[in-house]
N, C-alpha and C. Protein backbone atom coordinates (compact mmCIF):
# COMPACT_ATOMS: atom_id res chain seq x y z
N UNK A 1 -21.37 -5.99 2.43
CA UNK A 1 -20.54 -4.82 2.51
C UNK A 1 -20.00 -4.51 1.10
N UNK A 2 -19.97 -3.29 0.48
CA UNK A 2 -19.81 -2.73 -1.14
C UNK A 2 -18.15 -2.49 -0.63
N UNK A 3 -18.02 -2.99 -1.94
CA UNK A 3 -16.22 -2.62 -2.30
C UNK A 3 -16.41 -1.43 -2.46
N UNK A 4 -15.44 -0.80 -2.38
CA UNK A 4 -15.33 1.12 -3.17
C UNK A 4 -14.20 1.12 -3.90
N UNK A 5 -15.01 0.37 -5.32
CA UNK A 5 -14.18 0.74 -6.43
C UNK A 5 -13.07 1.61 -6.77
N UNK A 6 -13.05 2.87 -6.33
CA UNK A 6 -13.06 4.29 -6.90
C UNK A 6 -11.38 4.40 -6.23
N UNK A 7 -11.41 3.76 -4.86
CA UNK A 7 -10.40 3.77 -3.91
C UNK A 7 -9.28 2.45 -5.02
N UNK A 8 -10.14 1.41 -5.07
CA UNK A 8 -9.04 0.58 -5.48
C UNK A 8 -8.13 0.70 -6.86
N UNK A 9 -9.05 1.08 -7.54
CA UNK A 9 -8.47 1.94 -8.74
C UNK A 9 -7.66 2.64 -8.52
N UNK A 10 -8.01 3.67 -7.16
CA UNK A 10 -6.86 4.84 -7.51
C UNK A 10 -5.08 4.28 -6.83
N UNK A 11 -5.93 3.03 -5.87
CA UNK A 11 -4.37 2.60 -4.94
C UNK A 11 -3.49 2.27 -6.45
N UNK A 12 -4.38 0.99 -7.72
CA UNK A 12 -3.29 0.77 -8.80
C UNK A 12 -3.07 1.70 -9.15
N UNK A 13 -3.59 2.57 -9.97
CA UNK A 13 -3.20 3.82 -10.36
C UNK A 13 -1.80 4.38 -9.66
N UNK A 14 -1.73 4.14 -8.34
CA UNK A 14 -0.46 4.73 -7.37
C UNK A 14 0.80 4.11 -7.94
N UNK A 15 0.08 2.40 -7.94
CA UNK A 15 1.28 1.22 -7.97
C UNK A 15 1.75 0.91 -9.20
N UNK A 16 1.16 1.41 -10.14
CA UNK A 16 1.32 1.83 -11.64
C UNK A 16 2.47 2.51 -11.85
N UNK A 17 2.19 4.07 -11.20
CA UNK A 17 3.36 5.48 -11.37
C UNK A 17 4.18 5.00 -10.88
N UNK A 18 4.27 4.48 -9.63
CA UNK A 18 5.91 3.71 -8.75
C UNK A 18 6.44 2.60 -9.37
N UNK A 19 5.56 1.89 -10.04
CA UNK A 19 6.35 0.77 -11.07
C UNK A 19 6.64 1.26 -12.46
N UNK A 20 6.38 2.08 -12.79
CA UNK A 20 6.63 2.71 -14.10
C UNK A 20 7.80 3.65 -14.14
N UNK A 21 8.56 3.86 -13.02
CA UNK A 21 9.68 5.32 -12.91
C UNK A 21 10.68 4.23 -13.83
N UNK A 22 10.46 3.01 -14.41
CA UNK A 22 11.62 2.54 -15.15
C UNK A 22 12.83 1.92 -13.97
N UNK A 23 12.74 2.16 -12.44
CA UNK A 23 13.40 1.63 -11.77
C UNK A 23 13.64 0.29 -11.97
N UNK A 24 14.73 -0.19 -12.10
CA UNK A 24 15.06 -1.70 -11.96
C UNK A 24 16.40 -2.26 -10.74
N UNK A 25 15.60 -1.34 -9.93
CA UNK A 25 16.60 -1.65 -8.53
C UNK A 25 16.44 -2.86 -7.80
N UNK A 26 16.92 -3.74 -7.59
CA UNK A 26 16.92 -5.02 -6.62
C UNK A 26 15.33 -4.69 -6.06
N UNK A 27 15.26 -3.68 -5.23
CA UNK A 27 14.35 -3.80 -4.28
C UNK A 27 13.03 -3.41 -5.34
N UNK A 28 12.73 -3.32 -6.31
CA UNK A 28 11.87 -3.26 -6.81
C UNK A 28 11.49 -4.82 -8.36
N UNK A 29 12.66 -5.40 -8.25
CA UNK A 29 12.68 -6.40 -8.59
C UNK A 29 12.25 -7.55 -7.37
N UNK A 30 12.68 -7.66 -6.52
CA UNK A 30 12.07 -9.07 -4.94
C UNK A 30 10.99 -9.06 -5.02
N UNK A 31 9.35 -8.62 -5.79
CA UNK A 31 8.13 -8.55 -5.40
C UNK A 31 7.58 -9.30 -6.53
N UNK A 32 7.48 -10.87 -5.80
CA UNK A 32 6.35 -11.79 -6.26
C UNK A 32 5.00 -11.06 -7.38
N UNK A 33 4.99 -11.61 -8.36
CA UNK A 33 3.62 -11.30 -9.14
C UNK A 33 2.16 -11.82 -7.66
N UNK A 34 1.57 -10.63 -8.03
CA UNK A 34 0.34 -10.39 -6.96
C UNK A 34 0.68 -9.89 -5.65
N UNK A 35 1.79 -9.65 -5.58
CA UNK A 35 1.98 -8.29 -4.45
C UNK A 35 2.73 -7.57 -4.70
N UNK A 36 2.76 -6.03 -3.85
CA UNK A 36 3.26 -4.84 -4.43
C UNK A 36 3.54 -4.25 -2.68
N UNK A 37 4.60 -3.83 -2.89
CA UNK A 37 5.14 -2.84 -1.70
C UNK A 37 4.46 -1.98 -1.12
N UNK A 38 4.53 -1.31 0.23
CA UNK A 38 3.66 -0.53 0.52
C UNK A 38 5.03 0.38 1.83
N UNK A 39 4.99 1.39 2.42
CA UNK A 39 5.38 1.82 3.31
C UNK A 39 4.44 2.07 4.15
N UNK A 40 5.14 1.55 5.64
CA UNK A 40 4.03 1.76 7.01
C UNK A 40 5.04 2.32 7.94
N UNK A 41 4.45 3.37 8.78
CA UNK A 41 4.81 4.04 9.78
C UNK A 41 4.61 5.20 9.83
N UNK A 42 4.85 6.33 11.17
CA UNK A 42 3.99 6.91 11.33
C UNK A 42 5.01 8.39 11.58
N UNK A 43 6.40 7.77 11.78
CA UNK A 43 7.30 8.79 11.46
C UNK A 43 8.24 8.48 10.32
N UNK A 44 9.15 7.02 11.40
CA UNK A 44 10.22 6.33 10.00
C UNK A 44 9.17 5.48 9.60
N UNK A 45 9.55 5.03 8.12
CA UNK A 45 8.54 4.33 7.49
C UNK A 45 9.47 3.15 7.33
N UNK A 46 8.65 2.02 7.25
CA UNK A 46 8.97 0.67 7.22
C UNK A 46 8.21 -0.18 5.64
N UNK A 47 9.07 -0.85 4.78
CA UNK A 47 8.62 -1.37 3.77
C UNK A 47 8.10 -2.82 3.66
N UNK A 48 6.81 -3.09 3.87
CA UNK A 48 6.15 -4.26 3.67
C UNK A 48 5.84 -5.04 2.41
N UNK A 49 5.47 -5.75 2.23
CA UNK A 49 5.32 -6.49 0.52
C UNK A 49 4.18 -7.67 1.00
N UNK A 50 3.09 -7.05 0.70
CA UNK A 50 1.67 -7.58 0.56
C UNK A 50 0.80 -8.07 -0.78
N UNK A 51 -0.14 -8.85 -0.66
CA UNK A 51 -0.48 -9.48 -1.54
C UNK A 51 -1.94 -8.60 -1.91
N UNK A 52 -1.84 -8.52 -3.48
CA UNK A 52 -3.15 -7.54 -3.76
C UNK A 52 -4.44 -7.53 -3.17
N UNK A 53 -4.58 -8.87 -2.39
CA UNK A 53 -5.81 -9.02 -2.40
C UNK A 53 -6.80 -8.18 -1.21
N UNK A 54 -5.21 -7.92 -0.45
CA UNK A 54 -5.53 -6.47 0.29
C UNK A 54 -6.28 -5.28 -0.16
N UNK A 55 -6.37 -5.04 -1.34
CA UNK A 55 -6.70 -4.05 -1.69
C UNK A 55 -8.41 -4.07 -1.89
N UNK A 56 -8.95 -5.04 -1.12
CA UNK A 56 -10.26 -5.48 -1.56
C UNK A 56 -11.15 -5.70 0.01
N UNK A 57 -10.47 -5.44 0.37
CA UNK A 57 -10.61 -5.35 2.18
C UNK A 57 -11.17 -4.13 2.80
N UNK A 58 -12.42 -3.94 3.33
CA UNK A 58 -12.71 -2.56 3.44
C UNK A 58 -11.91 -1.50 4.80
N UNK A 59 -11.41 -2.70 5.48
CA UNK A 59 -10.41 -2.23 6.73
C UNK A 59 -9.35 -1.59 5.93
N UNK A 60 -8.36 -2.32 4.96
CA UNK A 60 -7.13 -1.48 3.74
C UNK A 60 -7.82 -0.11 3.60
N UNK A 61 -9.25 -0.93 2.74
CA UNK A 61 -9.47 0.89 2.03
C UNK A 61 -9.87 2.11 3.21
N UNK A 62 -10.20 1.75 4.64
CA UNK A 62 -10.13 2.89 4.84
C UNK A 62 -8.48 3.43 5.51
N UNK A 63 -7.39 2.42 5.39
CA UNK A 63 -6.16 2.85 5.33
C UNK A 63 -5.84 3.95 4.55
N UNK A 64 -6.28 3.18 3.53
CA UNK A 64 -5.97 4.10 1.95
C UNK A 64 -6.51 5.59 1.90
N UNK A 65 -7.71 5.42 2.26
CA UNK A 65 -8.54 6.90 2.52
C UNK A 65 -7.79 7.72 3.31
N UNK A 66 -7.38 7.13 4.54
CA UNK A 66 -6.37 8.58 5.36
C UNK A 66 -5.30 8.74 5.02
N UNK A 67 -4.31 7.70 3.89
CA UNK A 67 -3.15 8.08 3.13
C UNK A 67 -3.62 9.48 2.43
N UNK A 68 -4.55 8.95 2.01
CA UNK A 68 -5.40 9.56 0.66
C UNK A 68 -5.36 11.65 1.66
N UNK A 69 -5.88 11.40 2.43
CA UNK A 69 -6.22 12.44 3.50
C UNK A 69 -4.75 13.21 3.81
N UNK A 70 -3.68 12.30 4.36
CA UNK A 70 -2.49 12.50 4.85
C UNK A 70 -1.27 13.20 3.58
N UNK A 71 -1.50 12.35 2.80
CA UNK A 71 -0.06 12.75 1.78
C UNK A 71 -1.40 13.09 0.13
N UNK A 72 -2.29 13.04 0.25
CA UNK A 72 -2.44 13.08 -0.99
C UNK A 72 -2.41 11.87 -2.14
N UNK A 73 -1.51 12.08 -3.36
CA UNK A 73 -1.10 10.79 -4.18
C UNK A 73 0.44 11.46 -4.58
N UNK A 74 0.64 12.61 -3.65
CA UNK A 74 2.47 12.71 -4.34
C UNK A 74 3.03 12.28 -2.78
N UNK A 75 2.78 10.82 -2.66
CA UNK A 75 3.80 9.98 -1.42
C UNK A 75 4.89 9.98 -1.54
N UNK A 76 5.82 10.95 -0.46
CA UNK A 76 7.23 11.16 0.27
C UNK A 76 8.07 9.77 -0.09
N UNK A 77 7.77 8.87 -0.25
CA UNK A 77 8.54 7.34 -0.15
C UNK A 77 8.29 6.84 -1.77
N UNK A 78 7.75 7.47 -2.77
CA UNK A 78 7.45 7.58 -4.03
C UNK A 78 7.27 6.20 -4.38
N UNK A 79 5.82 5.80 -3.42
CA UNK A 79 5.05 4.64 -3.50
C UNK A 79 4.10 4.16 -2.40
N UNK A 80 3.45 3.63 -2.27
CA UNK A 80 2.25 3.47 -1.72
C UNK A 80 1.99 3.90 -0.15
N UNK A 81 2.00 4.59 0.98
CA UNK A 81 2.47 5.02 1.97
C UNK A 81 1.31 5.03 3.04
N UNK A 82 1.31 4.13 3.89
CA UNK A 82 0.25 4.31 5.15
C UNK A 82 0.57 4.53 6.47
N UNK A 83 0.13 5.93 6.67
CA UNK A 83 0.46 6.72 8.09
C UNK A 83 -0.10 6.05 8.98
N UNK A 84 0.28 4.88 9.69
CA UNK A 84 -0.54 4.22 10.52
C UNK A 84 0.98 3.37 11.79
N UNK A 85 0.55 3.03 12.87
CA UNK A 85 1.82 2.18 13.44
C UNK A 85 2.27 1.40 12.77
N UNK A 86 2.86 0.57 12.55
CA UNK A 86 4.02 -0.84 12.31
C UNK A 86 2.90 -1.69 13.36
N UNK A 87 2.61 -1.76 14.48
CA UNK A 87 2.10 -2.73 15.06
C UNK A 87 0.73 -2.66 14.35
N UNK A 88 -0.47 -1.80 14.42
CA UNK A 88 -1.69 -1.70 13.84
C UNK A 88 -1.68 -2.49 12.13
N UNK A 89 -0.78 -2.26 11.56
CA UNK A 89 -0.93 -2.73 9.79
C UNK A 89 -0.70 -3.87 10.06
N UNK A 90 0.63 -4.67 11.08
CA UNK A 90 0.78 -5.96 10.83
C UNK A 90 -0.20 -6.64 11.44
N UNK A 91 -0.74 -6.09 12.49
CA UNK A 91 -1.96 -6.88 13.40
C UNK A 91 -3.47 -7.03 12.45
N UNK A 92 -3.29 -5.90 11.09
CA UNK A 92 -4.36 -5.84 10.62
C UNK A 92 -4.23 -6.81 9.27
N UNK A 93 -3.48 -7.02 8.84
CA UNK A 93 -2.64 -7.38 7.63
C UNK A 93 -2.26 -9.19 8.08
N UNK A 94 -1.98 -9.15 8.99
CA UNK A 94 -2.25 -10.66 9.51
C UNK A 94 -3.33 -11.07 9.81
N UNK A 95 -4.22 -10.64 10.23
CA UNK A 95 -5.26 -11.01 10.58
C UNK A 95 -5.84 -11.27 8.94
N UNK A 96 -5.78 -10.32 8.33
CA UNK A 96 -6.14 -10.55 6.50
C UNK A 96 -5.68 -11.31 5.06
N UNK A 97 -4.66 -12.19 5.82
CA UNK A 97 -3.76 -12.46 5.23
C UNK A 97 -3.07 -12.03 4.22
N UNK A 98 -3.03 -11.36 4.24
CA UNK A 98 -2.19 -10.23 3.10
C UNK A 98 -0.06 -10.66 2.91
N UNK A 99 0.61 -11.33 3.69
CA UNK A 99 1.99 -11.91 3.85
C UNK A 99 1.75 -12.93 3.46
């Protein structure tokens, strides 16, 4: 099964601009080197803190693709954002070990 480069690039690219606003708020300080925040939910959004290696998972990337579909790359939560349940990401995300 082929990685799709093109996707994972663009997720850093995301996690880049949201780590770069110069924020040095608590909540952007708590995130272990090799994982990066993400928002999940499908109305209220809920903040997870996953390990990159998610991003290499072709189940993530087609997360990423309907973010990609849904918000674009100017994400409402001004950082990584997947329109998906709270139950579906953690069931998928555990299963991947990504926590």
């Amino acid at each position: 099964m082929a990685i799709r480069m093109p996707r994972i690039i663009q997720a850093r690219k995301i996690l880049k601009q949201s780590l770069s606003n110069g924020s040095t708020t608590p909540a952007s300080m708590d995130i272990p080197k090799g994982y990066f925040a993400i928002y999940v939910g499908e109305q209220e959004k809920k903040r997870f803190v996953v390990s990159v290696s998610l991003l290499s998972e072709p189940t993530f990337q087609e997360l990423l693709h309907q973010a990609e579909e849904e918000f674009g790359y100017n994400h409402p939560m001004g950082g990584l954002t997947i329109p998906c349940s709270e139950d579906v990401f953690t069931d998928l995300a555990s299963r991947l070990g990504a926590f």
